[in-house]
PDB file of N, CA and C in Angstrom:
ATOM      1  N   UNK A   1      31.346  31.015  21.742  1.00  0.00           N
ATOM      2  CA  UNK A   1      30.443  31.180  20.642  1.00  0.00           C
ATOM      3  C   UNK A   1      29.284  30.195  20.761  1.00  0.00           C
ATOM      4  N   UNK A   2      27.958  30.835  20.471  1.00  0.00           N
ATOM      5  CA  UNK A   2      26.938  29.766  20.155  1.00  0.00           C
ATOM      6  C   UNK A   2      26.958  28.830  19.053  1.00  0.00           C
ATOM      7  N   UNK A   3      27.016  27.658  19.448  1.00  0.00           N
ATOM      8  CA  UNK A   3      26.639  26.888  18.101  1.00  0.00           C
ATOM      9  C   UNK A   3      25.073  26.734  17.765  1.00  0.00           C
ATOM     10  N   UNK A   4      25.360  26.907  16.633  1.00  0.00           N
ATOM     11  CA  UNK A   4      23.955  26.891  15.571  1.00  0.00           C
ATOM     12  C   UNK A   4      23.725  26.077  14.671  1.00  0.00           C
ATOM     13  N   UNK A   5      22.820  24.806  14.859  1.00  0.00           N
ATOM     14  CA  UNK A   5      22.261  23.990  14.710  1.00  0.00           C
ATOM     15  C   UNK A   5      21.686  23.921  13.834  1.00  0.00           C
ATOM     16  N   UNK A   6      21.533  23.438  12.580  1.00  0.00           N
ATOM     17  CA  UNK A   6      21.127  23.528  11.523  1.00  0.00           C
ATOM     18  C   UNK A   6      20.241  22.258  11.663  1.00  0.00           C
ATOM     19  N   UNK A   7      18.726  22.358  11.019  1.00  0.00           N
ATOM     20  CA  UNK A   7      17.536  21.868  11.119  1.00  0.00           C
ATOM     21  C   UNK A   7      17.648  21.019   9.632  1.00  0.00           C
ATOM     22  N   UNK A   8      17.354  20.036   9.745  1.00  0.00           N
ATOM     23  CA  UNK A   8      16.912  19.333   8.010  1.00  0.00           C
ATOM     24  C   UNK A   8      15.075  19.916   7.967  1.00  0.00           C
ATOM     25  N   UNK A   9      15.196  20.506   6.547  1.00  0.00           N
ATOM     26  CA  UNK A   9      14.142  20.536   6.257  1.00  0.00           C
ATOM     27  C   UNK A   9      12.985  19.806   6.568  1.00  0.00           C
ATOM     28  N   UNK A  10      11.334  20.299   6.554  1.00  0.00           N
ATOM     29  CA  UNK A  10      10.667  19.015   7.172  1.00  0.00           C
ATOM     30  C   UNK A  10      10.421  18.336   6.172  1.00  0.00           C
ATOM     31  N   UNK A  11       9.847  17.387   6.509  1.00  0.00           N
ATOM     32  CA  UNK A  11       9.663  16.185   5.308  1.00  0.00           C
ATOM     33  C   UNK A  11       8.649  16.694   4.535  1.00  0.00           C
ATOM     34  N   UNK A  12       8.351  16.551   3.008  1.00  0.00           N
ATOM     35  CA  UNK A  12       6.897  16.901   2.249  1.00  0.00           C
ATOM     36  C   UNK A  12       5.859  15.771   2.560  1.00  0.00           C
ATOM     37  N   UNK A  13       4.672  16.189   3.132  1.00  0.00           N
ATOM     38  CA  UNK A  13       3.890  15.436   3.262  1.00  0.00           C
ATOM     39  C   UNK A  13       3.050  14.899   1.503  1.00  0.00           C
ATOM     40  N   UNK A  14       3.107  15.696   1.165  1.00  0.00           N
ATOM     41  CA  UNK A  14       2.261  15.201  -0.698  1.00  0.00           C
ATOM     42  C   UNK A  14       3.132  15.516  -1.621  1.00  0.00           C
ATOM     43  N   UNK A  15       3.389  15.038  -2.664  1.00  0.00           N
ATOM     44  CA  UNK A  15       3.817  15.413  -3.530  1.00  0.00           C
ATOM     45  C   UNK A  15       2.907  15.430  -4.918  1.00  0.00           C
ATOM     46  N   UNK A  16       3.568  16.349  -5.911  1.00  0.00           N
ATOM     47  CA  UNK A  16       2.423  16.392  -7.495  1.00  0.00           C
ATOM     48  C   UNK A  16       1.841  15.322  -8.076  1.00  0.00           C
ATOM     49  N   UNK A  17       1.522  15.147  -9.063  1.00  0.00           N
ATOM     50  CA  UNK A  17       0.933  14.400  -9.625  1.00  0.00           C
ATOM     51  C   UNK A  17       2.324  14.019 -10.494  1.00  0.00           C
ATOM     52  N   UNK A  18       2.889  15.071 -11.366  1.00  0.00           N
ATOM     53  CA  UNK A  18       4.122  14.732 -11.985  1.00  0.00           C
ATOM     54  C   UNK A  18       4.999  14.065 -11.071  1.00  0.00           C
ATOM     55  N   UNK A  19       5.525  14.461 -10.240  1.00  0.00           N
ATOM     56  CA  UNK A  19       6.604  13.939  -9.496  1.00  0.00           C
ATOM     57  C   UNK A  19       6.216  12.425  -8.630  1.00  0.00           C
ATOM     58  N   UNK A  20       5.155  12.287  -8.388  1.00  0.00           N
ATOM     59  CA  UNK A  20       4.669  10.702  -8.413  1.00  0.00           C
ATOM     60  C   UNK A  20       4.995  10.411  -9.184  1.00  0.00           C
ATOM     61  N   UNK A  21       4.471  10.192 -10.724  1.00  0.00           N
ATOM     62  CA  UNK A  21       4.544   9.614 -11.609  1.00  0.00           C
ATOM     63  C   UNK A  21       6.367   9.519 -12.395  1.00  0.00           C
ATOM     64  N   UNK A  22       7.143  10.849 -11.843  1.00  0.00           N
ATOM     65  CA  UNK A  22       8.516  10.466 -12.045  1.00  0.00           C
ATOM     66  C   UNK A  22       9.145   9.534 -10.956  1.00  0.00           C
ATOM     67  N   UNK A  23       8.171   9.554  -9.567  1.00  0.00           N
ATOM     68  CA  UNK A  23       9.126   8.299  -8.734  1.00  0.00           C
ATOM     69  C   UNK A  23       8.862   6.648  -9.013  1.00  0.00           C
ATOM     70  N   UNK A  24       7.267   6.647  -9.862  1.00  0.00           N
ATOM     71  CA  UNK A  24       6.587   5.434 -10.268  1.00  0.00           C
ATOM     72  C   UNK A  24       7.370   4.917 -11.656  1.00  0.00           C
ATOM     73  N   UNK A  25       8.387   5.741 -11.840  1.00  0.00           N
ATOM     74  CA  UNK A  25       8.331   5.782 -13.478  1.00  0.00           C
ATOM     75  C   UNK A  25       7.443   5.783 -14.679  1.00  0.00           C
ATOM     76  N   UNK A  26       6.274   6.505 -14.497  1.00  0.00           N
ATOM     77  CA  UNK A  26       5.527   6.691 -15.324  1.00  0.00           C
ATOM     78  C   UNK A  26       5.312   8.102 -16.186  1.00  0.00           C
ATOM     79  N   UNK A  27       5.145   8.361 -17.383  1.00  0.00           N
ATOM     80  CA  UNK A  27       4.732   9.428 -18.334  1.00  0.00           C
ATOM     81  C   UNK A  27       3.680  10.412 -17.232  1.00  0.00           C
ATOM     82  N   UNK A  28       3.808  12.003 -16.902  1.00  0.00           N
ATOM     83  CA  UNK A  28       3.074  12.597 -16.386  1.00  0.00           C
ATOM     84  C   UNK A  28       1.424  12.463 -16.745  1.00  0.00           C
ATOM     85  N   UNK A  29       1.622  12.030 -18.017  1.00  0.00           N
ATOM     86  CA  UNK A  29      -0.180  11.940 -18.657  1.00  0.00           C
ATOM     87  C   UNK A  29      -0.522  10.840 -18.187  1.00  0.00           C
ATOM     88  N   UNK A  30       0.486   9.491 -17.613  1.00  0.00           N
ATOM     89  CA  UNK A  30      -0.285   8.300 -17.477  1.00  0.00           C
ATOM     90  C   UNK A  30      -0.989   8.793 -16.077  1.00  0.00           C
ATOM     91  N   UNK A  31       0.486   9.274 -15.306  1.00  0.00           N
ATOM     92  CA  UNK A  31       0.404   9.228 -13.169  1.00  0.00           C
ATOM     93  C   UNK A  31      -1.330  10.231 -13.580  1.00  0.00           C
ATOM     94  N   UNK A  32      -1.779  11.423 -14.416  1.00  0.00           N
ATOM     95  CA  UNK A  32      -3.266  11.909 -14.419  1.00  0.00           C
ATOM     96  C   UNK A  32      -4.177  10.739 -14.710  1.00  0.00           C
ATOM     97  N   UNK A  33      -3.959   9.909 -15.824  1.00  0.00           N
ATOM     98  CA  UNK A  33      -4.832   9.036 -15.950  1.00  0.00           C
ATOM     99  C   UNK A  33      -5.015   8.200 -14.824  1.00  0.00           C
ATOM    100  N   UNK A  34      -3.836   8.018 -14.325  1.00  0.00           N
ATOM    101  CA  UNK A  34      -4.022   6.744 -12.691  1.00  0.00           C
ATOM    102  C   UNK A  34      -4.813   7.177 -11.459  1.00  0.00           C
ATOM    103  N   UNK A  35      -4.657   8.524 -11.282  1.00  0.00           N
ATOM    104  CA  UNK A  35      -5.205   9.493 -10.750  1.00  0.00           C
ATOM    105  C   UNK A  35      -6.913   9.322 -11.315  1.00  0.00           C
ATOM    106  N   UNK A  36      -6.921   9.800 -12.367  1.00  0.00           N
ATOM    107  CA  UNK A  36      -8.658   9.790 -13.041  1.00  0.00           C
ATOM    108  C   UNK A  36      -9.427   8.614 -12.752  1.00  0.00           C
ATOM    109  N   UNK A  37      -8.934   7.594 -13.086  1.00  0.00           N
ATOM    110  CA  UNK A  37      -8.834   5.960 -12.801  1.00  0.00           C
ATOM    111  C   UNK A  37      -8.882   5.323 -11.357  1.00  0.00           C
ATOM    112  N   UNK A  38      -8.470   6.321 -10.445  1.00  0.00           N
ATOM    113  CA  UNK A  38      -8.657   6.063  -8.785  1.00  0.00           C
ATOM    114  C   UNK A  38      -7.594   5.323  -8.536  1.00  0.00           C
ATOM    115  N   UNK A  39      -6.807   4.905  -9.401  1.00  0.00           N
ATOM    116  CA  UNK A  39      -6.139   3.707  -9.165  1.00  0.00           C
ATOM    117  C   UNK A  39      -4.667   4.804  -7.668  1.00  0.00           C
ATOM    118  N   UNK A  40      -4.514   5.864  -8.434  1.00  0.00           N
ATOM    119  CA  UNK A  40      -3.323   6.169  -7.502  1.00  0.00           C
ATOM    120  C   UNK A  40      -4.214   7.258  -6.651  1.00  0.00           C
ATOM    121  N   UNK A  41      -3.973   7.193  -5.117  1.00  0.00           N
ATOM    122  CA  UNK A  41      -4.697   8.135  -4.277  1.00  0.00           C
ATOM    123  C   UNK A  41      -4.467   9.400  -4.453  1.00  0.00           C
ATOM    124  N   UNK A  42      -5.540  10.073  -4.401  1.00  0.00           N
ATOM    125  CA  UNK A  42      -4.998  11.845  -4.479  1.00  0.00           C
ATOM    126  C   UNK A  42      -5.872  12.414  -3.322  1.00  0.00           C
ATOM    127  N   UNK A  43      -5.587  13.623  -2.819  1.00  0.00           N
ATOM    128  CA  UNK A  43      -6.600  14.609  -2.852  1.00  0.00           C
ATOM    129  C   UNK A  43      -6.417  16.081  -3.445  1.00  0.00           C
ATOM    130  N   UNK A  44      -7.324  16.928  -3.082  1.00  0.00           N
ATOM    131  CA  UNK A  44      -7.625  18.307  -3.307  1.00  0.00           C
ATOM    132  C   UNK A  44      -7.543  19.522  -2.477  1.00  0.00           C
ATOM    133  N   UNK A  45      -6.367  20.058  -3.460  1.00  0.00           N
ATOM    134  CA  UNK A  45      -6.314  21.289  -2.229  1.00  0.00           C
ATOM    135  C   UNK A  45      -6.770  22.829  -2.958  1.00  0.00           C
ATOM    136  N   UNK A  46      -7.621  23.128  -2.820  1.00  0.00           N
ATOM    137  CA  UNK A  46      -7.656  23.922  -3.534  1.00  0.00           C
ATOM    138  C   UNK A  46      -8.126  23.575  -5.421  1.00  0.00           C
ATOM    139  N   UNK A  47      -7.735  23.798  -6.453  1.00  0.00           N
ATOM    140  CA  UNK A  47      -7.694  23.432  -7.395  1.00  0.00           C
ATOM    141  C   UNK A  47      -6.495  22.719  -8.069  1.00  0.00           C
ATOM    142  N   UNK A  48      -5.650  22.236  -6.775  1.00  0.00           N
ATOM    143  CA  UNK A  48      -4.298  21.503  -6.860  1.00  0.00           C
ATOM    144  C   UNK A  48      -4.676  19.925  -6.695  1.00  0.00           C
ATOM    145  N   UNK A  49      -4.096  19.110  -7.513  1.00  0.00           N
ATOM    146  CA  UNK A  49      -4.408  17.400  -7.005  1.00  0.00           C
ATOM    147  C   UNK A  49      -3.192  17.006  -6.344  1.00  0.00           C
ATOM    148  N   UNK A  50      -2.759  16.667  -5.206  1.00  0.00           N
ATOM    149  CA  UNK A  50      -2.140  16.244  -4.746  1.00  0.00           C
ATOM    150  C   UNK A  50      -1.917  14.532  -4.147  1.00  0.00           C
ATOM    151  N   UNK A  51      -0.874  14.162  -3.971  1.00  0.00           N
ATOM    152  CA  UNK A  51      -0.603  13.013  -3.959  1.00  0.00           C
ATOM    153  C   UNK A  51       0.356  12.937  -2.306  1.00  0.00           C
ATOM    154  N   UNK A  52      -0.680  12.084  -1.751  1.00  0.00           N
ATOM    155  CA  UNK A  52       0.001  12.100  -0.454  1.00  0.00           C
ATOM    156  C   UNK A  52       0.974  11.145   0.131  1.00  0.00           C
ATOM    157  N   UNK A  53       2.106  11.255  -0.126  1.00  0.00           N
ATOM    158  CA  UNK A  53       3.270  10.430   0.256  1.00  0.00           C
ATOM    159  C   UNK A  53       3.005   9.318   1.206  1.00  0.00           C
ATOM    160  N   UNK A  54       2.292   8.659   2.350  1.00  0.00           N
ATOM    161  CA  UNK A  54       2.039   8.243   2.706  1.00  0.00           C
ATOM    162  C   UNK A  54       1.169   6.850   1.848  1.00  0.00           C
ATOM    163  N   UNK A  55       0.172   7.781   0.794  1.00  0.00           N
ATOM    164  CA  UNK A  55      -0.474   6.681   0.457  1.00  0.00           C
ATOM    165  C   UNK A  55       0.031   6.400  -1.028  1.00  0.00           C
ATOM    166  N   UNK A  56       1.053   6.661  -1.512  1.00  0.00           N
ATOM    167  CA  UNK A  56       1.927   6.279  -2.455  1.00  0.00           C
ATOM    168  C   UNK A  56       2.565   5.422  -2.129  1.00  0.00           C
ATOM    169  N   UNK A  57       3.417   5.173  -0.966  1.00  0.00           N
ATOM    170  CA  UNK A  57       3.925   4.178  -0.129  1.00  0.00           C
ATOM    171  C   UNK A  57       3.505   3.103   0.252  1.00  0.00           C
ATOM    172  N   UNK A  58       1.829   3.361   0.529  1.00  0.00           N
ATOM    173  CA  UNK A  58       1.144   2.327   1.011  1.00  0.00           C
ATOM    174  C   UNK A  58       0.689   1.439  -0.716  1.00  0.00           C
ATOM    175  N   UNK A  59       0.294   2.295  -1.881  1.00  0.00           N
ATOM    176  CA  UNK A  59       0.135   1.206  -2.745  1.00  0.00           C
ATOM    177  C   UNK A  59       1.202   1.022  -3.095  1.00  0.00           C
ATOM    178  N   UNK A  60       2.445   1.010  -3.062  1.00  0.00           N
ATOM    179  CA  UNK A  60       4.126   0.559  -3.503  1.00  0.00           C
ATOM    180  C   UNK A  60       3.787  -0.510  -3.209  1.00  0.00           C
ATOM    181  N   UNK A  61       3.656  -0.709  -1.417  1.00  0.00           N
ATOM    182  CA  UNK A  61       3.743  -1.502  -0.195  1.00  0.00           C
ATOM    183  C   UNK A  61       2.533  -2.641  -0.913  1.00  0.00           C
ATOM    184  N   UNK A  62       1.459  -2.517  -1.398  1.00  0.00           N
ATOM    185  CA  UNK A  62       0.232  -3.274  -1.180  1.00  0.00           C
ATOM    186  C   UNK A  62       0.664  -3.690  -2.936  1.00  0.00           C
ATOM    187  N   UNK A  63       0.976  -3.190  -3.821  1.00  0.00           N
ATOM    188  CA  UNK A  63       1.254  -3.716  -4.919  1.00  0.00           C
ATOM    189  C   UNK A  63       2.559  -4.969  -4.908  1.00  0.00           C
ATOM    190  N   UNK A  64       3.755  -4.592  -4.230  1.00  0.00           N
ATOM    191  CA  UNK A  64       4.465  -5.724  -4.495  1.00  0.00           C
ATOM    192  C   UNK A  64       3.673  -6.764  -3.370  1.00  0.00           C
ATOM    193  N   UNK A  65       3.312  -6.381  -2.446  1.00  0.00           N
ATOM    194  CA  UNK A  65       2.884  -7.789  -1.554  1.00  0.00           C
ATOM    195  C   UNK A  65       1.866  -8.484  -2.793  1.00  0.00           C
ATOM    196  N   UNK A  66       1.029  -7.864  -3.364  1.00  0.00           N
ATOM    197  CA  UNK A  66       0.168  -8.792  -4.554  1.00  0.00           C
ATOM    198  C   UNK A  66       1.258  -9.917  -5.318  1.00  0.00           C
ATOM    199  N   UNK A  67       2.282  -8.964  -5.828  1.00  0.00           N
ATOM    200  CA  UNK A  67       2.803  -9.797  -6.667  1.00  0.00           C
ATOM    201  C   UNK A  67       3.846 -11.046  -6.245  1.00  0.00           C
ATOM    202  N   UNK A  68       4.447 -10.444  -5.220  1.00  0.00           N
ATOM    203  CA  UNK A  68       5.260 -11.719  -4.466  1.00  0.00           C
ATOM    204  C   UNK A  68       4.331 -12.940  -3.198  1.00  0.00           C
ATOM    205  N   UNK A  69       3.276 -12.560  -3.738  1.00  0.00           N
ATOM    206  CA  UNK A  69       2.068 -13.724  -2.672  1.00  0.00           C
ATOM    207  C   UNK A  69       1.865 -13.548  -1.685  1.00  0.00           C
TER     208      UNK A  69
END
């Protein structure tokens, strides 16, 4: 018999605006305001705002280095 190899899904490169703001722990209206505010990176796909996993990571990454010196 062939064995058949089961693939893990690929990784999501962006995720919503909501679902940022549920991994940030923040209210969906704030993660738009952070968004409006520039403060959290997005782009545009279409008439979709997206949030690109990469640079969610990177301000995680660049926010605690602020706070621990």
């Amino acid at each position: 018999m062939d064995s058949v190899e089961k693939q893990a899904p690929p990784q999501r490169l962006t995720l919503t605006v909501e679902e940022a703001g549920q991994m940030l722990g923040v209210s969906r209206s704030y993660a738009y305001e952070l968004v409006r505010q520039g403060a959290l990176p997005c782009m545009r796909l279409g008439r979709r705002i997206v949030i690109p996993v990469r640079a969610l990571d990177a301000l995680i990454d660049r926010v605690v280095a602020e706070a621990t010196g």
